[in-house]
Protein backbone atom coordinates (compact mmCIF):
# COMPACT_ATOMS: atom_id res chain seq x y z
CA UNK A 1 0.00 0.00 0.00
CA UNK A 2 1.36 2.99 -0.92
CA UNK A 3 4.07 1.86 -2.88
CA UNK A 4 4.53 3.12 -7.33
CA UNK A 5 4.18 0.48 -9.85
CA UNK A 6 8.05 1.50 -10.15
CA UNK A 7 8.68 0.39 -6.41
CA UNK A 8 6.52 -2.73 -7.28
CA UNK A 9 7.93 -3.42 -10.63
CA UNK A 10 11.69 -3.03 -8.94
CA UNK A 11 10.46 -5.45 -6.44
CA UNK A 12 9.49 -7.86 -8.55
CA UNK A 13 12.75 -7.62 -10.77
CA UNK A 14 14.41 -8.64 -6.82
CA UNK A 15 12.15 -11.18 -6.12
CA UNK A 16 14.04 -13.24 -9.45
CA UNK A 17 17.18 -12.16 -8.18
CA UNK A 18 16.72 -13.70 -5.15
CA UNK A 19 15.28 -16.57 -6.57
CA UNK A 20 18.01 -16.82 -8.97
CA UNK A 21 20.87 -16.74 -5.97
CA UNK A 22 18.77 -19.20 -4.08
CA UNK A 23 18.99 -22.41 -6.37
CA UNK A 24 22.51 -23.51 -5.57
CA UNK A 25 21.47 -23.76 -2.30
CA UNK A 26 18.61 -25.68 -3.17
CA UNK A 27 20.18 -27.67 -5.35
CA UNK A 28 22.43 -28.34 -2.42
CA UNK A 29 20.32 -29.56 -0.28
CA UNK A 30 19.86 -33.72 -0.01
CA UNK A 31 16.35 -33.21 0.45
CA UNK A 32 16.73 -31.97 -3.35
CA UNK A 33 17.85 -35.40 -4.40
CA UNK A 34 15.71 -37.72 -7.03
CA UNK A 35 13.67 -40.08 -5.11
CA UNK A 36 12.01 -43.17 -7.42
CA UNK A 37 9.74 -43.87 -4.71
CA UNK A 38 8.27 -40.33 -4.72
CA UNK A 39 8.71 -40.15 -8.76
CA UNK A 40 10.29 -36.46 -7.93
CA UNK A 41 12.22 -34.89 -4.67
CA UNK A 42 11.18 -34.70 -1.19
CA UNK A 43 11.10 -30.92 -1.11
CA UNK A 44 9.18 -31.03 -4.48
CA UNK A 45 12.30 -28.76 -6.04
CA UNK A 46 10.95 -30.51 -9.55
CA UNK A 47 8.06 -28.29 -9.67
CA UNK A 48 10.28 -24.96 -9.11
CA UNK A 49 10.67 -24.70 -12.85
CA UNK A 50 6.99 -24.02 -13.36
CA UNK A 51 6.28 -22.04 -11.08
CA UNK A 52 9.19 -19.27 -11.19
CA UNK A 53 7.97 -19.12 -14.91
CA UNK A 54 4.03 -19.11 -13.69
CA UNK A 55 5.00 -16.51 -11.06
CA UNK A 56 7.04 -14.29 -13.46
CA UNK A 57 4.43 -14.27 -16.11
CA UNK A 58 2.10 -12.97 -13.26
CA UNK A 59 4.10 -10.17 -12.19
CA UNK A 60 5.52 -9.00 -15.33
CA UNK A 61 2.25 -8.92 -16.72
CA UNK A 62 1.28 -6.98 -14.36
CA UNK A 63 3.99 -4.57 -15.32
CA UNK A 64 3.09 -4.66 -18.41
CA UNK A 65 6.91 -5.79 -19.82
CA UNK A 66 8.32 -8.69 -21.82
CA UNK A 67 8.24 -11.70 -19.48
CA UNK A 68 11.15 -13.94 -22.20
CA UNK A 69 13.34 -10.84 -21.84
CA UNK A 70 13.24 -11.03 -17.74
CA UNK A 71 13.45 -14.87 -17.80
CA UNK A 72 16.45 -14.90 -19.94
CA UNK A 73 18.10 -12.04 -17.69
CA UNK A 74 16.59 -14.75 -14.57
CA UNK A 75 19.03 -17.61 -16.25
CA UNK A 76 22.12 -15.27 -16.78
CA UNK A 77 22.35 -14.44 -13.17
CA UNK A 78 21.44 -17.98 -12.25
CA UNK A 79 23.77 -19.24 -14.66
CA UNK A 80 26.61 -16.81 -12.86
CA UNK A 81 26.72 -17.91 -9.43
């Protein structure tokens, strides 16, 4: 409340940053480890996938901007750490 759709839209823009920095620690984690039984991982990290790209489409909607041209920034910095 209170906040511009330029505060907003810079918060979203973090929220894939963080996001981004997070997945080598959740890839790190042996709860993120394949598990036949389960046909996935215990911590369901096989669904992330869909739903940072569900989630981004949401907010950059929202914004009104490109949502490929924020994912592909999204894998960059992923891809960096």
């Amino acid at each position: 409340e209170g906040s511009s759709p330029e505060e907003d839209y810079k918060v979203s823009c973090l929220l894939l940053v963080f996001v981004a920095v997070s997945l080598p620690l959740l890839a790190a984690d042996p709860a993120s480890l394949y598990n036949p039984e389960l046909d996935g991982h215990n911590n369901n990290l096989h669904c992330l996938a869909k739903a940072i790209v569900q989630v981004s489409a949401a907010l950059f909607t929202l914004h009104n901007k490109n949502i490929e041209t924020h994912l592909k920034e999204f894998l960059l910095v992923s891809l960096s750490l």
